[in-house]
C-alpha atoms as a PDB file:
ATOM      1  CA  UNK A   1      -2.342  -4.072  -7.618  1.00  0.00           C
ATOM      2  CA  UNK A   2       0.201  -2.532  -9.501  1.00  0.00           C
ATOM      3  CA  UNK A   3       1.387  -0.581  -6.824  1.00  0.00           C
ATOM      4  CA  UNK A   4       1.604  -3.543  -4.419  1.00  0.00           C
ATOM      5  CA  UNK A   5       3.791  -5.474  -7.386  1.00  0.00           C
ATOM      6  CA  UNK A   6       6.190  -2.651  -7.285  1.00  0.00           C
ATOM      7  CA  UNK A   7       7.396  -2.431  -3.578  1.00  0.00           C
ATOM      8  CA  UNK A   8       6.621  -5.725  -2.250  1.00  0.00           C
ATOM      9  CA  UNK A   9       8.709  -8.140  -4.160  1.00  0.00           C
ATOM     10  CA  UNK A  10      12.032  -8.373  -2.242  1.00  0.00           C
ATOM     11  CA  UNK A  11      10.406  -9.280   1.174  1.00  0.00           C
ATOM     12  CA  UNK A  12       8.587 -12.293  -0.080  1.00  0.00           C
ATOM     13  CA  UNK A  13       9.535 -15.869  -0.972  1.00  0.00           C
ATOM     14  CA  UNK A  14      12.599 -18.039   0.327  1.00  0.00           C
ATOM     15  CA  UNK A  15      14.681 -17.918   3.641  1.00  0.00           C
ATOM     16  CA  UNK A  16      14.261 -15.062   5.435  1.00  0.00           C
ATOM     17  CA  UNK A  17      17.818 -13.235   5.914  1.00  0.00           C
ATOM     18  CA  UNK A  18      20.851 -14.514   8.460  1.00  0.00           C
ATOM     19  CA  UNK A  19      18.030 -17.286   9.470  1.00  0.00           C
ATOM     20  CA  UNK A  20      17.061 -20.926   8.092  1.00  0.00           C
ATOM     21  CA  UNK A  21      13.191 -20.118   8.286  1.00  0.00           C
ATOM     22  CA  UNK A  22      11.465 -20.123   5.053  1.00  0.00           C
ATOM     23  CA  UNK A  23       8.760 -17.762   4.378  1.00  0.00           C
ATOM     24  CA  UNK A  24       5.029 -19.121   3.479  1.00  0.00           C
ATOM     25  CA  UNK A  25       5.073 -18.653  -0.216  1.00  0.00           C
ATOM     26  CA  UNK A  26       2.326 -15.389  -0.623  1.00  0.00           C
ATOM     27  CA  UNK A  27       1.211 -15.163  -4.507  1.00  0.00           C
ATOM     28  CA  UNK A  28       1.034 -11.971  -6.395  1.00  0.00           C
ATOM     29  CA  UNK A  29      -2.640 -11.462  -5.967  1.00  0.00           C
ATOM     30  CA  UNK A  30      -2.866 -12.553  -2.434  1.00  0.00           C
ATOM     31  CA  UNK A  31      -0.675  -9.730  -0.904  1.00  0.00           C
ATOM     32  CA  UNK A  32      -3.254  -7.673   0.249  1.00  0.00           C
ATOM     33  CA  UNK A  33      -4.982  -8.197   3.518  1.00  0.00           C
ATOM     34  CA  UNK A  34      -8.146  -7.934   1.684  1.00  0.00           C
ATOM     35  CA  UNK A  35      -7.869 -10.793  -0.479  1.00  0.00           C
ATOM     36  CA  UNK A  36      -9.060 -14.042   1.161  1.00  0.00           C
ATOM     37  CA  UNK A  37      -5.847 -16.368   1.831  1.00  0.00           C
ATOM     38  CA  UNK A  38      -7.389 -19.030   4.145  1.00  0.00           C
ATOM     39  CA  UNK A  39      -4.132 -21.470   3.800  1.00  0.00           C
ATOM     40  CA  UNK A  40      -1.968 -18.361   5.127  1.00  0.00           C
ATOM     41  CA  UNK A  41       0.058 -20.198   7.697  1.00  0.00           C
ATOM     42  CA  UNK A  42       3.421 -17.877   8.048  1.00  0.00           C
ATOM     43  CA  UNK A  43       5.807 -18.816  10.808  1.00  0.00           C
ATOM     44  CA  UNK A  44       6.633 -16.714  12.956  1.00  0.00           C
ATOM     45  CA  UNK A  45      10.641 -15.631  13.296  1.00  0.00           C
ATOM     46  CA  UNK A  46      12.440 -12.459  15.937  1.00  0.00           C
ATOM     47  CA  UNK A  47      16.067 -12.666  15.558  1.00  0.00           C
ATOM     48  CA  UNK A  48      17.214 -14.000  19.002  1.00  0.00           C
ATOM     49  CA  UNK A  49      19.813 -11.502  18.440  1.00  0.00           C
ATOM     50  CA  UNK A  50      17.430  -8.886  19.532  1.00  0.00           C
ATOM     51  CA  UNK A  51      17.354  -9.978  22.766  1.00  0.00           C
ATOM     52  CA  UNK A  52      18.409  -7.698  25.417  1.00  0.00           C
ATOM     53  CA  UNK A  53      19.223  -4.989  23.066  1.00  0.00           C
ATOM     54  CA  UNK A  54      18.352  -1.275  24.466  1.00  0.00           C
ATOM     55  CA  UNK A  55      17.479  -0.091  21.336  1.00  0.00           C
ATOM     56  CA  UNK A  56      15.187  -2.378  20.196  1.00  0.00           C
ATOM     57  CA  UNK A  57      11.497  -3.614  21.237  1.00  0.00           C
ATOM     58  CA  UNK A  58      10.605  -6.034  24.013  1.00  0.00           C
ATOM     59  CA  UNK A  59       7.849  -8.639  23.166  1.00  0.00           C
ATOM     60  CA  UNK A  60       5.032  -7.614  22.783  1.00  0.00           C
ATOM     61  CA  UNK A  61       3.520 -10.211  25.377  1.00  0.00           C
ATOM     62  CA  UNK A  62       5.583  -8.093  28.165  1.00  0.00           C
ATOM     63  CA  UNK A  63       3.475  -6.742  30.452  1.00  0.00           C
ATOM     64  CA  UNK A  64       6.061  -3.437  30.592  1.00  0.00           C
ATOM     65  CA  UNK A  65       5.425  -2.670  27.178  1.00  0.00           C
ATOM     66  CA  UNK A  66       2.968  -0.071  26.392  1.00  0.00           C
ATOM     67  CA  UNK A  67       3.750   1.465  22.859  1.00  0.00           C
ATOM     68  CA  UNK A  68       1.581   4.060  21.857  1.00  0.00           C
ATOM     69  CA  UNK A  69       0.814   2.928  17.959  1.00  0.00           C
ATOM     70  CA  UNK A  70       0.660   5.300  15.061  1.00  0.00           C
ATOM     71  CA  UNK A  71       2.042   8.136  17.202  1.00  0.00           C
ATOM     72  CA  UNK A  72       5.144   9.596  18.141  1.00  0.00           C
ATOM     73  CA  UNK A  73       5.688   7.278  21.497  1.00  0.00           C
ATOM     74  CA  UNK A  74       8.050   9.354  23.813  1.00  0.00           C
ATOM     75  CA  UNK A  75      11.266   9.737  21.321  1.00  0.00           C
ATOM     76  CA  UNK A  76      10.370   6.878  19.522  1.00  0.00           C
ATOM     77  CA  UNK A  77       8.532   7.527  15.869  1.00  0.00           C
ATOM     78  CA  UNK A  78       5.450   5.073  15.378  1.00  0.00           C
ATOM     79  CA  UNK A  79       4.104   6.938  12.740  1.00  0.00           C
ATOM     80  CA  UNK A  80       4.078   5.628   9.118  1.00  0.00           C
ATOM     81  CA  UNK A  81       4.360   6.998   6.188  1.00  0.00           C
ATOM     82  CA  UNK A  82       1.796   5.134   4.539  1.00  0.00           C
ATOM     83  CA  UNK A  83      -1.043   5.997   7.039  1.00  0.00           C
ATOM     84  CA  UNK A  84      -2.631   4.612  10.517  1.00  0.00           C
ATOM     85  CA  UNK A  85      -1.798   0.992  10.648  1.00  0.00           C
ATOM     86  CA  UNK A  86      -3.849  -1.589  12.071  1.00  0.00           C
ATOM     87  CA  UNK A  87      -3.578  -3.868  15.148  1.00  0.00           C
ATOM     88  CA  UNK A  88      -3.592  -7.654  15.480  1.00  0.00           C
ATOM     89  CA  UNK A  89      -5.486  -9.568  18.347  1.00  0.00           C
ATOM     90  CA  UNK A  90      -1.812 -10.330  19.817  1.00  0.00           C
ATOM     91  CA  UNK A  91      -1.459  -6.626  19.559  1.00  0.00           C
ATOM     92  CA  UNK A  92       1.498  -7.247  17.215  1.00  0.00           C
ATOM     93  CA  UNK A  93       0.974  -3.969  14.266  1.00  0.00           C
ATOM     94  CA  UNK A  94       0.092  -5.277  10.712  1.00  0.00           C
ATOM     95  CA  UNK A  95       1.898  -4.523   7.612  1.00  0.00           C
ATOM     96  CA  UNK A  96      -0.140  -1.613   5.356  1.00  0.00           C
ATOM     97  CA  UNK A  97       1.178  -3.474   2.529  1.00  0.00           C
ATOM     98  CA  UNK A  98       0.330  -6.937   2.846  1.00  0.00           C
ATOM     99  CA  UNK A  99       1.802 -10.324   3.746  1.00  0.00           C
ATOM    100  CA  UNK A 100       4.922 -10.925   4.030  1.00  0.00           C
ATOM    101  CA  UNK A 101       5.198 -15.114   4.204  1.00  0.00           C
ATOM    102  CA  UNK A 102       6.729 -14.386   7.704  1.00  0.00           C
ATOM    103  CA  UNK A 103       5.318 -12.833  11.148  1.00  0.00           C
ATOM    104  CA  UNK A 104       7.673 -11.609  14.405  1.00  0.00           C
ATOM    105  CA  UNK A 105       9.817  -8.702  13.918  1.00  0.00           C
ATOM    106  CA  UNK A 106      12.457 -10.404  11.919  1.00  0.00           C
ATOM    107  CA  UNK A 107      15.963  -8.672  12.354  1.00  0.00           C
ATOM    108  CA  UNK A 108      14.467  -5.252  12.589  1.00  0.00           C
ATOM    109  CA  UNK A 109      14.338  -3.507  16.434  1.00  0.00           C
ATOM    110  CA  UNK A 110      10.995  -2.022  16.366  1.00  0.00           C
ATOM    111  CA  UNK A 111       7.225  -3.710  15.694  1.00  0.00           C
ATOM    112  CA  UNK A 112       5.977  -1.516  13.173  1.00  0.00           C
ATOM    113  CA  UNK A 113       7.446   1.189  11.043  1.00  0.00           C
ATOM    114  CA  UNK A 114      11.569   1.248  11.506  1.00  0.00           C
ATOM    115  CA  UNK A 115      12.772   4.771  10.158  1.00  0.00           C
ATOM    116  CA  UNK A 116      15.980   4.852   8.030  1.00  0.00           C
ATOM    117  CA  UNK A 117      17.365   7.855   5.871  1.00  0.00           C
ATOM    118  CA  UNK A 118      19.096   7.316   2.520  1.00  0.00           C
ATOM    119  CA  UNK A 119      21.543  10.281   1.688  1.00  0.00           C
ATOM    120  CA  UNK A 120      22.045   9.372  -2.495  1.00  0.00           C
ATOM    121  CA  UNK A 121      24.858  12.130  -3.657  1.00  0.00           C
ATOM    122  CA  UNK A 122      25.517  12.292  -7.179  1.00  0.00           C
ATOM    123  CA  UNK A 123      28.084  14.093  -9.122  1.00  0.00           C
ATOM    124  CA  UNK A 124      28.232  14.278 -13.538  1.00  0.00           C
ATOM    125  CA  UNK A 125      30.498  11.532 -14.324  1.00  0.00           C
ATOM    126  CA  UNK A 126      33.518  13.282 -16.537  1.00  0.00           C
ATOM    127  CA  UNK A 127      36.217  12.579 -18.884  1.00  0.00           C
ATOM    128  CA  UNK A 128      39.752  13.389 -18.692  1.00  0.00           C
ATOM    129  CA  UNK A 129      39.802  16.652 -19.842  1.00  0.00           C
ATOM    130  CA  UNK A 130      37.052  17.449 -17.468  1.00  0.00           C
ATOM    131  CA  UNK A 131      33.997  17.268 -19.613  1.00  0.00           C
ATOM    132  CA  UNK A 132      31.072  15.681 -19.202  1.00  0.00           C
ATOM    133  CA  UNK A 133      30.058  11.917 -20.408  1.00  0.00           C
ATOM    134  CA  UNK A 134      27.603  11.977 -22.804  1.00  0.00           C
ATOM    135  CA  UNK A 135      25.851   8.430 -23.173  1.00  0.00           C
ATOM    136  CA  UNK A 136      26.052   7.597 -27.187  1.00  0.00           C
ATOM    137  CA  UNK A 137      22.679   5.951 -26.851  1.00  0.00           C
ATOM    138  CA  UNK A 138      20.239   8.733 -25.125  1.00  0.00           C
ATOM    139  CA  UNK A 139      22.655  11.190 -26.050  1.00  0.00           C
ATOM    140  CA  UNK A 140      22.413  12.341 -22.126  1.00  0.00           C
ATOM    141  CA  UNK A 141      25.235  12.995 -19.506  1.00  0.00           C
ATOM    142  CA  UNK A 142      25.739  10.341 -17.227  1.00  0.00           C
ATOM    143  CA  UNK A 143      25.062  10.461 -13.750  1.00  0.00           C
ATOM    144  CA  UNK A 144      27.402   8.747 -10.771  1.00  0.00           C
ATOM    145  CA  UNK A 145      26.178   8.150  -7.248  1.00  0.00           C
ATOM    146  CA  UNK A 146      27.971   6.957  -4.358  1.00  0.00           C
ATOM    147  CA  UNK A 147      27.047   2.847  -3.793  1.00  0.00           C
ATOM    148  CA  UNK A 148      28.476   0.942  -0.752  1.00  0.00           C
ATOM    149  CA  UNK A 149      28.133  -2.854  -0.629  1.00  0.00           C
ATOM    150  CA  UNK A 150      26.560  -4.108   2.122  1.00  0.00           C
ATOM    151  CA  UNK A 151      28.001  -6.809   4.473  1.00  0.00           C
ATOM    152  CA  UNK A 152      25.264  -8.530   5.656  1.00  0.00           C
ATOM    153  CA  UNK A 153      23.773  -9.268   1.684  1.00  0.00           C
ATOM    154  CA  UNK A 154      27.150  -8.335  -0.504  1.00  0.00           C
ATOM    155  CA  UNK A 155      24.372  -6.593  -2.236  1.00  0.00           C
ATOM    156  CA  UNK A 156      25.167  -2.759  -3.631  1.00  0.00           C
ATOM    157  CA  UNK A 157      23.014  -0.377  -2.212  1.00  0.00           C
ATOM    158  CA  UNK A 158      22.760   3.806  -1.541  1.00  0.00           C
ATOM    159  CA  UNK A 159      24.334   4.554   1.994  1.00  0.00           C
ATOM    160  CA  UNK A 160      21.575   4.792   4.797  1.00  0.00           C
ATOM    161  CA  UNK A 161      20.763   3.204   8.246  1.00  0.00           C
ATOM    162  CA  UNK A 162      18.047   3.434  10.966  1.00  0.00           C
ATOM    163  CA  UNK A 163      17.350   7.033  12.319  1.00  0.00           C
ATOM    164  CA  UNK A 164      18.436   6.590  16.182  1.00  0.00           C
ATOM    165  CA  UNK A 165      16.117   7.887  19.036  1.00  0.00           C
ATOM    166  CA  UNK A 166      15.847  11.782  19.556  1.00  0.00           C
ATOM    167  CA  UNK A 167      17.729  12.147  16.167  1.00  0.00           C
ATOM    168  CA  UNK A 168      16.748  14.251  12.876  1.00  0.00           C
ATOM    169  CA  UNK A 169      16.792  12.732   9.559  1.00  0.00           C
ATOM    170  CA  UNK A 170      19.190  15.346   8.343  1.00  0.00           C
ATOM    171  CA  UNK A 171      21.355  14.345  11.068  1.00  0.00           C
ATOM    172  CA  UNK A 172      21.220  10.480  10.154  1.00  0.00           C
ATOM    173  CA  UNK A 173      21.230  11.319   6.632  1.00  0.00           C
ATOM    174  CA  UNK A 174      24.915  12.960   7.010  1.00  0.00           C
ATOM    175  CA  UNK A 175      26.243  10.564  10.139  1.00  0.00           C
ATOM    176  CA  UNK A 176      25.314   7.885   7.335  1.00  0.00           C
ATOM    177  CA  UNK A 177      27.165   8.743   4.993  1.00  0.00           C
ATOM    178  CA  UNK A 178      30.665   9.420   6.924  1.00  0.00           C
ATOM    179  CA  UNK A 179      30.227   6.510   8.218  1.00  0.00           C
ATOM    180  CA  UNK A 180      29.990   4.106   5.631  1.00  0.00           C
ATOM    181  CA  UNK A 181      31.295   5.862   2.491  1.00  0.00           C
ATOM    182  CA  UNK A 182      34.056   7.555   4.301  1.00  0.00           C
ATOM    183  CA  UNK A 183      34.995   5.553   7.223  1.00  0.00           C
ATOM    184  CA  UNK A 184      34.936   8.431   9.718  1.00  0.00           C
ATOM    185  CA  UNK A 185      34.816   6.197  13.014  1.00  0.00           C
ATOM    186  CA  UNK A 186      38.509   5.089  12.117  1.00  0.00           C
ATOM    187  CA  UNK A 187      39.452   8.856  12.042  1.00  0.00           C
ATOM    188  CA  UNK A 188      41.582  10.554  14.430  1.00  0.00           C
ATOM    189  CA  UNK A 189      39.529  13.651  16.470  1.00  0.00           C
ATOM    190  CA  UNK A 190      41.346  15.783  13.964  1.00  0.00           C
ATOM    191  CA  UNK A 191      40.484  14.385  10.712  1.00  0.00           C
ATOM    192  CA  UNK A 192      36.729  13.792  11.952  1.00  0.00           C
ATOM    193  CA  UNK A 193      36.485  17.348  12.308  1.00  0.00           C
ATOM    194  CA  UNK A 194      38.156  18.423   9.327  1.00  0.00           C
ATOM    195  CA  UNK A 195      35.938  15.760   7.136  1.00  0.00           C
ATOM    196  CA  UNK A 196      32.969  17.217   8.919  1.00  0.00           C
ATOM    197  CA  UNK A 197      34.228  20.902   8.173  1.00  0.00           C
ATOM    198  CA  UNK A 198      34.388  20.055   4.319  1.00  0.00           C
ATOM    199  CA  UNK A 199      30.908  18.186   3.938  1.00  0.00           C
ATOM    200  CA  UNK A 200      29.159  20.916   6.542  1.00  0.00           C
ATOM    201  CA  UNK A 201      27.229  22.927   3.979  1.00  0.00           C
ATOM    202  CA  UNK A 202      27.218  20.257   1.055  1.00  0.00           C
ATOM    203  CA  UNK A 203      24.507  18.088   3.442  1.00  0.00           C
ATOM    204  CA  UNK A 204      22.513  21.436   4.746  1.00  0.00           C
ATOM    205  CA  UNK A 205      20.216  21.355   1.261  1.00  0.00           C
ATOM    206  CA  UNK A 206      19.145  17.939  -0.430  1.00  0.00           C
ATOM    207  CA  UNK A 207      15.961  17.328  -2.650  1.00  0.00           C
ATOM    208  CA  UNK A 208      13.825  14.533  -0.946  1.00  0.00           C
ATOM    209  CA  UNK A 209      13.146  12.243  -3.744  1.00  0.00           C
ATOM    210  CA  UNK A 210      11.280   9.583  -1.979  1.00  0.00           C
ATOM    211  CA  UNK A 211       9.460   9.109   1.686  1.00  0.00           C
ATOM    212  CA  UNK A 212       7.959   5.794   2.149  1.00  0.00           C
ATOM    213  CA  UNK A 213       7.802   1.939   2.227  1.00  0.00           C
ATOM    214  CA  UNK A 214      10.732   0.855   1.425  1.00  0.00           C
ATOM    215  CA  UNK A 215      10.496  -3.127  -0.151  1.00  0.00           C
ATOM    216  CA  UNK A 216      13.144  -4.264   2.412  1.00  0.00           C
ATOM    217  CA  UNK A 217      14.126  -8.258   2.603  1.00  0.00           C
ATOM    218  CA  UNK A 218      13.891  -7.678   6.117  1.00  0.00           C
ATOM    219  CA  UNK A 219      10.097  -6.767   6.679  1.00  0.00           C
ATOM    220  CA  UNK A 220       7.389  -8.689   8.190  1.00  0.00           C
ATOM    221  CA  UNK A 221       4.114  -9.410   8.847  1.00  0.00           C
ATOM    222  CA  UNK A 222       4.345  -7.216  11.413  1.00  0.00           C
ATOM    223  CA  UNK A 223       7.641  -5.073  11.064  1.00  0.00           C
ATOM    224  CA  UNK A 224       8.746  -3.236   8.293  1.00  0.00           C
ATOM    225  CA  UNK A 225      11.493  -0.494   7.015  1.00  0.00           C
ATOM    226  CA  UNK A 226      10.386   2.999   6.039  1.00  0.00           C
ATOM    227  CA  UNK A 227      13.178   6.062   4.879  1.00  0.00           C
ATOM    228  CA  UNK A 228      13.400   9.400   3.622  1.00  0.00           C
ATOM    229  CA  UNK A 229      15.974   9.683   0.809  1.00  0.00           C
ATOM    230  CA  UNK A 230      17.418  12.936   0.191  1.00  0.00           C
ATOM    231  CA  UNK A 231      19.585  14.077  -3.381  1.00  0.00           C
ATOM    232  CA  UNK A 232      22.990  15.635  -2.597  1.00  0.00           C
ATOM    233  CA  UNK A 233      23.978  16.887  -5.615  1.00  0.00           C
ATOM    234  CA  UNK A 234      27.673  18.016  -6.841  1.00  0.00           C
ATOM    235  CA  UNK A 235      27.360  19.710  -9.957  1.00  0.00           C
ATOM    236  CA  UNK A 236      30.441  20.830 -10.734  1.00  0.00           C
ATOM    237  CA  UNK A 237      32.179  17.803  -8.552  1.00  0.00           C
ATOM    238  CA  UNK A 238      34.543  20.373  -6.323  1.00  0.00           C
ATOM    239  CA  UNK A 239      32.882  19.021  -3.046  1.00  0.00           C
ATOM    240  CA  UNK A 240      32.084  15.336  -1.854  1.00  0.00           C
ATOM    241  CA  UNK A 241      32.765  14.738  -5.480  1.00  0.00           C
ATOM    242  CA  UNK A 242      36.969  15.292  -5.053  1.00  0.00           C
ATOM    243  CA  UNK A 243      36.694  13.622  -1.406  1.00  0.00           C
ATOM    244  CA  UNK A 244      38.511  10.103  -1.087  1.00  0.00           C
ATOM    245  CA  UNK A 245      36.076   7.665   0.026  1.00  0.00           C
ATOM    246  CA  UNK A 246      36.641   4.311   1.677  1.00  0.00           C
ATOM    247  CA  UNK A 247      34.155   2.005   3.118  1.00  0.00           C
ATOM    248  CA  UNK A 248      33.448   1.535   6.586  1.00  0.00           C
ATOM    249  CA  UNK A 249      30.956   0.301   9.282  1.00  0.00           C
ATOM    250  CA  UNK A 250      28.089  -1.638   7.628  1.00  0.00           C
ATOM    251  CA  UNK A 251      30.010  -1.092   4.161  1.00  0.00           C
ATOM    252  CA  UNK A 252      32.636  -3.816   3.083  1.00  0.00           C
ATOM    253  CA  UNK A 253      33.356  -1.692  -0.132  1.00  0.00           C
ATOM    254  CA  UNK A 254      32.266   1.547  -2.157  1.00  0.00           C
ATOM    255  CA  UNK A 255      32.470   3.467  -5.054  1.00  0.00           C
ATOM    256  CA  UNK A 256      31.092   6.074  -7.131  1.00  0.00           C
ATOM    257  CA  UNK A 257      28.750   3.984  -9.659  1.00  0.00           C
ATOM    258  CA  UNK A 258      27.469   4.923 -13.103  1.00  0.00           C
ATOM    259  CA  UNK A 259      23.670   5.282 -12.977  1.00  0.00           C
ATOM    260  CA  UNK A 260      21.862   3.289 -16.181  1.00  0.00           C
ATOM    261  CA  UNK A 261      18.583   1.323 -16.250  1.00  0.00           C
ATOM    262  CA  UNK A 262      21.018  -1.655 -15.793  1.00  0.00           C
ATOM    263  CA  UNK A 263      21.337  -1.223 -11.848  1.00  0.00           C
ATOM    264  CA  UNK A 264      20.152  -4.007  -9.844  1.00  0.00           C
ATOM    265  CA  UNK A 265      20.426  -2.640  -5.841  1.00  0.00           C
ATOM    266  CA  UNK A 266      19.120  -3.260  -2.625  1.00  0.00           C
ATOM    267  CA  UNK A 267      15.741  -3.184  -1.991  1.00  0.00           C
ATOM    268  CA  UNK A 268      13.917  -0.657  -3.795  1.00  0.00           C
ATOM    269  CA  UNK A 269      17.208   1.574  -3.943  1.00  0.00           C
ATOM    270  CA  UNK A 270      16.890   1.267  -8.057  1.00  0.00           C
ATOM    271  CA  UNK A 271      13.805   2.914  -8.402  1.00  0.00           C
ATOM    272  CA  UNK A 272      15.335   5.979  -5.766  1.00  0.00           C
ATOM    273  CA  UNK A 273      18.058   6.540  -8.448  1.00  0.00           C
ATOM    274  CA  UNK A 274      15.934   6.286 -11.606  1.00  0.00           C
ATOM    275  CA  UNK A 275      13.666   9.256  -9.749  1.00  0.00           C
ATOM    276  CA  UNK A 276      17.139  11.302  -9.088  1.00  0.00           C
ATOM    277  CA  UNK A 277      18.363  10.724 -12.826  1.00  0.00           C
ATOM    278  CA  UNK A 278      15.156  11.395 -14.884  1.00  0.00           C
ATOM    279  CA  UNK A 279      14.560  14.775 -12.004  1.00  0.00           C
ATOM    280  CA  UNK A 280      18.452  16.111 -13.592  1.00  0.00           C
ATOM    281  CA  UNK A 281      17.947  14.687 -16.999  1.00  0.00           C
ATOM    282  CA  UNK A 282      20.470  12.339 -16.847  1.00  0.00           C
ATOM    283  CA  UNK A 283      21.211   8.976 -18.789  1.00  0.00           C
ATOM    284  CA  UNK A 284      19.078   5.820 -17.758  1.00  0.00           C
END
């Protein structure tokens, strides 16, 4: 139960994002689909944004669509992380998790698993005369990562977004980050390829520090956001650590942030950086 507790706190309880429905209240212990809930009466909410949209899943009532569940379906990744999931009698996929006071897809594209990748570079955080921070407390350097703040929620959060058909992670994980921490799609042809020249090698090795659930205020009963997040270190800050960033696409503002046990981010992004800073010794 412990394990539920931790990643399934932030997709239960109030209005469900960008919508007025409320989500059917789900208690601690009655997450799990093995726990009798005979009350459970969720409504049932797909963004009608979601219509029409290429990139996303038709109803699953459509007679045209045919996913092929827990399996790579064409380009499209059904897998989960977690393990096989199960299939309702609508033939809607349920949540490994548990209940989420909500059924539908939400604002998320595909029934099931949706893949993201969360690129989380750090660099030592570092005085003026170059050397590093030392917290006076732990007595350990301190640690900054690069945060955006996201439009939709204001909330701070590591860069990231959905993995798009027939791409790699490592390519999302990279296209991510230029895009929201460094405004690349405002570039001129010029500068997109000279940002992409500097950053080249820095994104070709990261340390996967998580690949999972991820507790998203989005998921559903039946939809639900997974990721792979990747460490891109700068030790000795000469790379992505000197480069100017500025917010851009799904970002309304970023910043290199100091990491401490005091972070409150998106999702289940806090317990991503408390991994990264306790793997390089650093403050928390």
């Amino acid at each position: 139960m412990r394990f539920m507790k931790m990643i399934h706190q932030k997709c239960r309880g109030g209005y469900y994002p960008s919508s007025d429905v409320r989500r059917f209240e789900v208690p601690d212990d009655k997450v799990p689909w093995s726990v009798e809930f005979k009350e459970y009466d969720p409504p049932n909410y797909s963004s009608p944004a979601l219509e029409g949209k290429q990139w996303a899943d038709p109803d699953t009532r459509n007679p045209t669509f045919n996913p092929r569940w827990n399996s790579i379906d064409e380009k499209v990744n059904r897998l989960s992380f977690v393990g096989d999931y199960s299939i309702n009698q609508n033939g809607c996929p349920i949540n490994p998790i548990g209940r989420t006071g909500i059924t539908g897809r939400g604002l998320l594209g595909r029934w099931g698993p949706n893949h993201a990748a969360d690129p989380v570079v750090t660099r030592w955080k570092r005085n003026g005369t170059g050397a590093l921070e030392i917290d006076r407390t732990t007595e350990k350097p301190v640690l900054q990562f690069v945060s955006i703040q996201r439009r939709d929620s204001g909330a701070w959060a590591i860069p990231g977004g959905m993995v798009e058909v027939g791409e790699t992670v490592s390519a999302t994980l990279k296209r991510e980050f230029m895009e929201e921490a460094m405004n690349i799609l405002e570039k001129s042809e010029s500068e997109r390829e000279e940002l992409e020249d500097s950053i080249k090698a820095f994104f070709e090795r990261g340390d996967e520090i998580y690949k999972g659930y991820v507790d998203d205020p989005r998921n559903t009963d039946n939809a639900w956001m997974e990721t792979v997040a990747l460490n891109f270190h700068d030790e000795d800050g000469s790379t992505v650590g000197t480069v100017s960033l500025k917010a851009g696409d799904d970002a309304s503002n970023v910043r290199w942030m100091d990491i401490s046990a005091q972070l409150n981010l998106y999702a289940n992004h806090s317990e991503f950086i408390k991994r990264i800073a306790h793997k390089r010794g650093a403050h928390w």
